[in-house]
PDB file of N, CA and C in Angstrom:
ATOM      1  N   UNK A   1      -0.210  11.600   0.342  1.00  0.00           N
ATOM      2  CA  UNK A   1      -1.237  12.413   0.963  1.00  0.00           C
ATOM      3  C   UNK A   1      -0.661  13.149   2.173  1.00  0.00           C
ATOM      4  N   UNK A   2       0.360  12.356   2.761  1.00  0.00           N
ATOM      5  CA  UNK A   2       0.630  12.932   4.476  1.00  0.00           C
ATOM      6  C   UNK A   2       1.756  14.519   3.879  1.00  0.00           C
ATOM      7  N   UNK A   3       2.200  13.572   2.806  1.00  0.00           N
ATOM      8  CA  UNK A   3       3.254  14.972   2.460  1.00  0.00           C
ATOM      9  C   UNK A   3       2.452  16.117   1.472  1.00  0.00           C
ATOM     10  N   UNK A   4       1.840  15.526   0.394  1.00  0.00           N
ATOM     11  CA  UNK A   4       1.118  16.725  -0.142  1.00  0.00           C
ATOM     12  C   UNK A   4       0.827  17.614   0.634  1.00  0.00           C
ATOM     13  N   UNK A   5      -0.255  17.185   1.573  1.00  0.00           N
ATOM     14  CA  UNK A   5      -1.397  18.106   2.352  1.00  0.00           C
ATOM     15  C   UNK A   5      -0.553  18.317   3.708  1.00  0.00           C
ATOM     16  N   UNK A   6       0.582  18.224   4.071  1.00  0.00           N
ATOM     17  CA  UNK A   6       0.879  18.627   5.051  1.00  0.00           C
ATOM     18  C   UNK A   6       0.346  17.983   6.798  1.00  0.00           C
ATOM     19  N   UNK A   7      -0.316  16.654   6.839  1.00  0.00           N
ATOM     20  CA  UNK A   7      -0.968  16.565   7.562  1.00  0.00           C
ATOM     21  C   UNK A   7      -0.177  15.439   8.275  1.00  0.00           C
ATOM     22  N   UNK A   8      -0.468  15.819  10.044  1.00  0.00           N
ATOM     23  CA  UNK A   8       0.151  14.551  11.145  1.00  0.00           C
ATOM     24  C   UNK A   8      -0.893  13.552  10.822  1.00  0.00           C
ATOM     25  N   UNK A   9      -0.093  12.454  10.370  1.00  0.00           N
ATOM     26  CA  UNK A   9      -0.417  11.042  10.568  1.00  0.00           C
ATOM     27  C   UNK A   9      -1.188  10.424  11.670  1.00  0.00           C
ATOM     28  N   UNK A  10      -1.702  11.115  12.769  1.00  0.00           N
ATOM     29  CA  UNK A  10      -1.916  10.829  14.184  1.00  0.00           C
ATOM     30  C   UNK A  10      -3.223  11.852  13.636  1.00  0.00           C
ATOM     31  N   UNK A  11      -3.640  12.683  13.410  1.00  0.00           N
ATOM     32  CA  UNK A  11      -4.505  13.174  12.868  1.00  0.00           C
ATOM     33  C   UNK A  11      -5.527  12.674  11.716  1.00  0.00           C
ATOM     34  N   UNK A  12      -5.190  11.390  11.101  1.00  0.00           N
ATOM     35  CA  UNK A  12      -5.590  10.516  10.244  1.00  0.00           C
ATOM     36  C   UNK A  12      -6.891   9.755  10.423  1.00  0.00           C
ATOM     37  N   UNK A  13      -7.805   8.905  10.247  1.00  0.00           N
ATOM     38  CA  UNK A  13      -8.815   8.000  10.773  1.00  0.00           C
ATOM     39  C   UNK A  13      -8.906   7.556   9.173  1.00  0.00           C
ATOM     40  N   UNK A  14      -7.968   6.477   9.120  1.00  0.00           N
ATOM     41  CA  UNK A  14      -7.916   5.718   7.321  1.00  0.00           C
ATOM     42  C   UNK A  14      -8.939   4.170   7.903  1.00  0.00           C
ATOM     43  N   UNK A  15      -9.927   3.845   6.941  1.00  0.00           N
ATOM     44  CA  UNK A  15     -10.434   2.960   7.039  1.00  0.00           C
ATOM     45  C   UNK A  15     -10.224   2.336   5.627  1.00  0.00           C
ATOM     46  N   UNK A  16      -9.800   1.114   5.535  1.00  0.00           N
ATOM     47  CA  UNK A  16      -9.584   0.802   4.767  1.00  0.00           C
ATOM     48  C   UNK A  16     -10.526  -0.730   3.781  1.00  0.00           C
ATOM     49  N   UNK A  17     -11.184  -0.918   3.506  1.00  0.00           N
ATOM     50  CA  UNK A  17     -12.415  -1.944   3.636  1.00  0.00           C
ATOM     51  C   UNK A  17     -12.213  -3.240   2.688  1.00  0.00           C
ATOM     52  N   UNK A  18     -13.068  -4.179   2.536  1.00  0.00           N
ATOM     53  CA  UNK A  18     -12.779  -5.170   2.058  1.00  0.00           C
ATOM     54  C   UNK A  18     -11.447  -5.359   0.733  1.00  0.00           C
ATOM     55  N   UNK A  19     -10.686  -5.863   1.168  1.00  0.00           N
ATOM     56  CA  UNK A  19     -10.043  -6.327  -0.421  1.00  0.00           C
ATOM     57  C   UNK A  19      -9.647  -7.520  -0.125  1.00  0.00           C
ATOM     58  N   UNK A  20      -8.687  -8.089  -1.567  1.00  0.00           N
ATOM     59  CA  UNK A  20      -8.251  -9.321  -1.181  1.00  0.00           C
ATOM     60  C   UNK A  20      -6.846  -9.327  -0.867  1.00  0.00           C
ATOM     61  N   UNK A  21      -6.421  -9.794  -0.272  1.00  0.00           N
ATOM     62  CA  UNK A  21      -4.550 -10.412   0.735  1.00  0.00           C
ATOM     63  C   UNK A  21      -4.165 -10.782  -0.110  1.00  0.00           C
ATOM     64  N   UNK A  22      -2.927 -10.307  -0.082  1.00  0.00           N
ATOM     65  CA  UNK A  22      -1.790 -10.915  -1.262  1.00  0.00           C
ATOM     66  C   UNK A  22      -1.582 -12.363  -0.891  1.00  0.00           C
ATOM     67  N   UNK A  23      -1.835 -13.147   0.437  1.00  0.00           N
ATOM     68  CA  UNK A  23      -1.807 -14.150   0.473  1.00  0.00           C
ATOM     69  C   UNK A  23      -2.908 -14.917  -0.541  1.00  0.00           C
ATOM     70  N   UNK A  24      -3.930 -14.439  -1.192  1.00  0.00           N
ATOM     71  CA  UNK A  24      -4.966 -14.852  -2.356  1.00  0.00           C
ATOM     72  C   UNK A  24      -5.315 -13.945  -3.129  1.00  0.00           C
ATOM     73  N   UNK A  25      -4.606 -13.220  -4.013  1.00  0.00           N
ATOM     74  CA  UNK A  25      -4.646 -12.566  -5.097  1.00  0.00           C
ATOM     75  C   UNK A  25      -3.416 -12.669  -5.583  1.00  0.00           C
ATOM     76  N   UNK A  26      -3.882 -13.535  -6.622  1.00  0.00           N
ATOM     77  CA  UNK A  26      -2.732 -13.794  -7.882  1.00  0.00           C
ATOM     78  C   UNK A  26      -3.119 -13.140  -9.089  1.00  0.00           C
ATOM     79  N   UNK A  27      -2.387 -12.422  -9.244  1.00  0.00           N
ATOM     80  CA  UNK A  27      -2.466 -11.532 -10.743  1.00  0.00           C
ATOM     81  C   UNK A  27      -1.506 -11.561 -12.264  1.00  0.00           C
ATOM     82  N   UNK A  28      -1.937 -11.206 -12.945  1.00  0.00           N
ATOM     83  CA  UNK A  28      -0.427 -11.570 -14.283  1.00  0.00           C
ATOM     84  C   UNK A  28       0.363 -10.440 -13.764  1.00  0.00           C
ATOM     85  N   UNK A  29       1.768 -11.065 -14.800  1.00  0.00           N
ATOM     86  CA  UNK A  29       2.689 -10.165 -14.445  1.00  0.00           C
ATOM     87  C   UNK A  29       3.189  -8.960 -15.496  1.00  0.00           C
ATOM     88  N   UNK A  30       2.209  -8.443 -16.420  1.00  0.00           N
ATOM     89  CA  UNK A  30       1.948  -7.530 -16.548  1.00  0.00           C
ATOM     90  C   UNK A  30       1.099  -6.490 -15.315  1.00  0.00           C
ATOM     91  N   UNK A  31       0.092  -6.963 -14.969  1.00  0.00           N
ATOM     92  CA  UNK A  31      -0.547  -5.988 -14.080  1.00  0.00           C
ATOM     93  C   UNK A  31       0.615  -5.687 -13.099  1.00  0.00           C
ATOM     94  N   UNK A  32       1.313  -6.445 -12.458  1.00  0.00           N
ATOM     95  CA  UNK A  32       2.021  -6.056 -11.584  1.00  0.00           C
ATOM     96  C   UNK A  32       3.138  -4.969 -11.946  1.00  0.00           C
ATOM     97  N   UNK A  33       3.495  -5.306 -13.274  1.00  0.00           N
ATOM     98  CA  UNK A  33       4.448  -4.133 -13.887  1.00  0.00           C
ATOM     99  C   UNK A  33       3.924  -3.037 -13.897  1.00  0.00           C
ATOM    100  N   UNK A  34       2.274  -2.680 -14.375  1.00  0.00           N
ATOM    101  CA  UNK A  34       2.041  -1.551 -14.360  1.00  0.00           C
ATOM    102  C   UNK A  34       1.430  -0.975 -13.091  1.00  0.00           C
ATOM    103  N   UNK A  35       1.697  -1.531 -12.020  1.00  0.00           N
ATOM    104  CA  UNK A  35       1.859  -0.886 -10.767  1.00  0.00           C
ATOM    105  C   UNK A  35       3.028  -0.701 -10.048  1.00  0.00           C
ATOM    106  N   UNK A  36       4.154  -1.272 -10.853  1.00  0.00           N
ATOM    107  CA  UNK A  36       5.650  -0.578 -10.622  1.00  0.00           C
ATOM    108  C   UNK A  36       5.886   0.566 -11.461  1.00  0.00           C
ATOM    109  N   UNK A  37       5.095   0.532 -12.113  1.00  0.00           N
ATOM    110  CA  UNK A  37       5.102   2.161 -13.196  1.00  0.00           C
ATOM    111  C   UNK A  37       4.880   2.854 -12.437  1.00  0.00           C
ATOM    112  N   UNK A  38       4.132   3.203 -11.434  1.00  0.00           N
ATOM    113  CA  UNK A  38       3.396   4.062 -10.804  1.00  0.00           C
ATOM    114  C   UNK A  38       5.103   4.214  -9.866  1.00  0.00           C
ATOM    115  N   UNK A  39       4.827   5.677 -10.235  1.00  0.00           N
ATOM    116  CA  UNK A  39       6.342   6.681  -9.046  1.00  0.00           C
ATOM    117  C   UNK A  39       6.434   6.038  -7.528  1.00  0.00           C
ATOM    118  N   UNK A  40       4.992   5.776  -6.753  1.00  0.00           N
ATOM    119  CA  UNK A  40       4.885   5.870  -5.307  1.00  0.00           C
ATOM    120  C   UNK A  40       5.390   4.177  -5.298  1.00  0.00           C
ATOM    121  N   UNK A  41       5.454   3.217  -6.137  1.00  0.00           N
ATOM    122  CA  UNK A  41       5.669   1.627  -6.149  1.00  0.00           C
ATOM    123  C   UNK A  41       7.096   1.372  -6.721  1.00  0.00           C
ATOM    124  N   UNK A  42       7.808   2.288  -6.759  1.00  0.00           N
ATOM    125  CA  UNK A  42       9.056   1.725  -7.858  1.00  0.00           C
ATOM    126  C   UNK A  42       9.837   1.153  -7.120  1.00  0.00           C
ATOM    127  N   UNK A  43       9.922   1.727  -5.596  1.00  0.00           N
ATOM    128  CA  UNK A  43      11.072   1.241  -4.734  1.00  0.00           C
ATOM    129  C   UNK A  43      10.532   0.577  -3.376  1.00  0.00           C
ATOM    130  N   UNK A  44       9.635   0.158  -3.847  1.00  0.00           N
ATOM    131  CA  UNK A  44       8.631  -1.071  -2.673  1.00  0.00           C
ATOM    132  C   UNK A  44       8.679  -2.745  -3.288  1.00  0.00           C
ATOM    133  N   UNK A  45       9.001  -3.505  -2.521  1.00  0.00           N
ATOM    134  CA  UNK A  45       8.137  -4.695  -2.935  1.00  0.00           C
ATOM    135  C   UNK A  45       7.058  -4.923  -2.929  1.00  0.00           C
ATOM    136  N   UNK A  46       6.285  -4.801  -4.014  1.00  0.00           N
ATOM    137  CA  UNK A  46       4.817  -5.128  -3.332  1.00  0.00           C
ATOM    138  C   UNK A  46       4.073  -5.981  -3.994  1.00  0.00           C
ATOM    139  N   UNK A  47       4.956  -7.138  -4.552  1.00  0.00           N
ATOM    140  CA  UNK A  47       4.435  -9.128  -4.881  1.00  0.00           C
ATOM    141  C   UNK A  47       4.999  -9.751  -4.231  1.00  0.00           C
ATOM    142  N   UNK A  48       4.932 -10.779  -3.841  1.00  0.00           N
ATOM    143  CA  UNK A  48       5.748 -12.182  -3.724  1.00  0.00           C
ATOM    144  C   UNK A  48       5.325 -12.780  -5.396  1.00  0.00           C
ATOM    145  N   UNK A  49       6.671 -12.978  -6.004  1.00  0.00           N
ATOM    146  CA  UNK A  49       6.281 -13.499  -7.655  1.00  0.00           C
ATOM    147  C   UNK A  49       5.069 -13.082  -7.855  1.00  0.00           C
ATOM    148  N   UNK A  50       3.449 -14.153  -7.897  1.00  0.00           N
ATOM    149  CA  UNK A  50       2.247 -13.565  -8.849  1.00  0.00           C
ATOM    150  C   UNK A  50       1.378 -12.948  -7.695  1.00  0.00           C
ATOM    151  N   UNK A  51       1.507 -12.880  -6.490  1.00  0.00           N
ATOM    152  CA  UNK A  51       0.823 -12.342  -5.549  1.00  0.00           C
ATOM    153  C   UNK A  51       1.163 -11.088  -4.881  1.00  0.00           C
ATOM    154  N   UNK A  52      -0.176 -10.008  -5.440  1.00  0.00           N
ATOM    155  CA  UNK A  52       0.140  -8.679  -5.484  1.00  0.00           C
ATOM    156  C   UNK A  52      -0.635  -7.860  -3.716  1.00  0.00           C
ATOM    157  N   UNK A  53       0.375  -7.446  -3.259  1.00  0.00           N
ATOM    158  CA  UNK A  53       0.159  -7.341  -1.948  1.00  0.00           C
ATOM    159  C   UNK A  53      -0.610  -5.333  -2.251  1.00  0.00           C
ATOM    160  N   UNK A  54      -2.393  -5.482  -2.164  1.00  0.00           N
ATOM    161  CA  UNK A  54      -2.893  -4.463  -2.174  1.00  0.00           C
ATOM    162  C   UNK A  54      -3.013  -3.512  -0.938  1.00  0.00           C
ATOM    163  N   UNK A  55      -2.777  -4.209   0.459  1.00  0.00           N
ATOM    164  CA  UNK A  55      -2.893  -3.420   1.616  1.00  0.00           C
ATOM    165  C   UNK A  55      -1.381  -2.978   1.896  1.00  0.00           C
ATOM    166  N   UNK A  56      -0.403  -2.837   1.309  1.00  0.00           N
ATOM    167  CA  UNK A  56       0.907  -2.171   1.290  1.00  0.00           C
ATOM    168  C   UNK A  56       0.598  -1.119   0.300  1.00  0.00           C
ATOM    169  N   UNK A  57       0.151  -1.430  -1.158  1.00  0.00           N
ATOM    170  CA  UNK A  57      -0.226  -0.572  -1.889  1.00  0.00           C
ATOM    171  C   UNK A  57      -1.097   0.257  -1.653  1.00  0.00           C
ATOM    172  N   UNK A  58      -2.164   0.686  -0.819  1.00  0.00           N
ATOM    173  CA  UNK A  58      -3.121   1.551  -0.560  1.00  0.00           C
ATOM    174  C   UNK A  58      -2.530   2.398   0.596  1.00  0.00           C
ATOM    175  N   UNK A  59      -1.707   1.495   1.894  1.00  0.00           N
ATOM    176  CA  UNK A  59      -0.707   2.480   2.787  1.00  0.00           C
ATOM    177  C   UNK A  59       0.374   3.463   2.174  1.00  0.00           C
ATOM    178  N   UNK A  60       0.928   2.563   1.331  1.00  0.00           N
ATOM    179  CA  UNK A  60       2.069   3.824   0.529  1.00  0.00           C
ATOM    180  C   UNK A  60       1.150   4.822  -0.389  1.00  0.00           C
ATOM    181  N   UNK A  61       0.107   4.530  -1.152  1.00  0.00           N
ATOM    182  CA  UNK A  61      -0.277   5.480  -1.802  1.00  0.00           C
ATOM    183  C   UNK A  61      -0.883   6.767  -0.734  1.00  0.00           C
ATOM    184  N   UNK A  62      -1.444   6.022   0.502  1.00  0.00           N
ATOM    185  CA  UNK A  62      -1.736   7.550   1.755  1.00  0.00           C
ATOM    186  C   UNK A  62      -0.851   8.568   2.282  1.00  0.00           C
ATOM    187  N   UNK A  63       0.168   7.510   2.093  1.00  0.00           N
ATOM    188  CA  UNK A  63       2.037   7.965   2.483  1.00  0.00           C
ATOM    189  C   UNK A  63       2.121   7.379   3.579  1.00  0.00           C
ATOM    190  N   UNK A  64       1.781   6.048   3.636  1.00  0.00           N
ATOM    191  CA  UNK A  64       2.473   5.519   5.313  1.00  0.00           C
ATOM    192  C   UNK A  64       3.581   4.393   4.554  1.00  0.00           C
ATOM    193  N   UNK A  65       4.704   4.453   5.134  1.00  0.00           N
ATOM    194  CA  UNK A  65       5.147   3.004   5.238  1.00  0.00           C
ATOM    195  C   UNK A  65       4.854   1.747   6.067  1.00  0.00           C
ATOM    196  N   UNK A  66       5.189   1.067   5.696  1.00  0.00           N
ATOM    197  CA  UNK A  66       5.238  -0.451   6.589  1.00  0.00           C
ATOM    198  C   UNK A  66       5.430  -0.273   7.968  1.00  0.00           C
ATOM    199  N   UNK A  67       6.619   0.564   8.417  1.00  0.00           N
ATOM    200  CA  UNK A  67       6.911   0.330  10.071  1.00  0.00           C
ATOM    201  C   UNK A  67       5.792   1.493  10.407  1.00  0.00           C
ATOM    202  N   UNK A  68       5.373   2.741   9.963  1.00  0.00           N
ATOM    203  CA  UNK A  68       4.774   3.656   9.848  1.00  0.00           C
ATOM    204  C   UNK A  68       3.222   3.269  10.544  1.00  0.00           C
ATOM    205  N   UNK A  69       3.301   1.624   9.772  1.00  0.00           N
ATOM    206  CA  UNK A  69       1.681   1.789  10.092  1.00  0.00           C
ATOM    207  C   UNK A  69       1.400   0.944  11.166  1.00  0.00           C
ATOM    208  N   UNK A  70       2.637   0.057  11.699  1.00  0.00           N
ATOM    209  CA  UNK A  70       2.453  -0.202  13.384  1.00  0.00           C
ATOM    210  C   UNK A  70       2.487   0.590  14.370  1.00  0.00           C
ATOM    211  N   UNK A  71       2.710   1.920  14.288  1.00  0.00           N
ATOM    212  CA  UNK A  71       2.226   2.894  14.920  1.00  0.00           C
ATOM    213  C   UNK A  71       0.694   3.498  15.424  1.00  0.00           C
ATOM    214  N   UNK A  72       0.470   2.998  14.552  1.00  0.00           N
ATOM    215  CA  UNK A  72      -1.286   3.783  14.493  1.00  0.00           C
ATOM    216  C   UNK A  72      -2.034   2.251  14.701  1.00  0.00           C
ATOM    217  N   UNK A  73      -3.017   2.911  15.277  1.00  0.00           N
ATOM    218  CA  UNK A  73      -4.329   1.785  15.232  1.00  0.00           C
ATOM    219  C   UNK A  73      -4.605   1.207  13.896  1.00  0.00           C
ATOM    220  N   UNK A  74      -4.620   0.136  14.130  1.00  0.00           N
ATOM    221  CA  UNK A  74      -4.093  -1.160  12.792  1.00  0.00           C
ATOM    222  C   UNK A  74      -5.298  -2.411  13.238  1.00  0.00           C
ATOM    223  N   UNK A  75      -6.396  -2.216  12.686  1.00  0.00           N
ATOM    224  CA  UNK A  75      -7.785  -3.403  13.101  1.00  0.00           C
ATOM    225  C   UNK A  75      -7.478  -4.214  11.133  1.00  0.00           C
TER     226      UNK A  75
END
């Protein structure tokens, strides 16, 4: 999103709302494959083995990385 649309990250207000923590979401490991299919996940970790980490996955799909998003207001 930050690169599509051209937009400062600091210009952003992402709310991001209930899900579940990869610390308690265990998923098969098919599903997890077909979210390494996806272009924006190929070169992320984003399980520990069956636990699929969705609040990394919803930052990279906005276009933030990991260090990216200790920058910004993080509730």
């Amino acid at each position: 999103m930050i690169k599509d649309y051209n937009i400062n990250p600091k210009d952003l207000n992402v709310y991001i709302g209930p899900h579940n923590r990869s610390c308690c979401y265990e998923v098969s490991e098919e599903l997890i494959e077909k979210f390494k299919e996806v272009d924006i996940y190929k070169n992320i970790n984003i399980n520990q083995g069956r636990y699929l980490d969705l609040e990394k996955c919803i930052f990279y799909s906005i276009g933030f990385n990991r260090s990216e998003k200790r920058k910004y207001k993080y509730n």
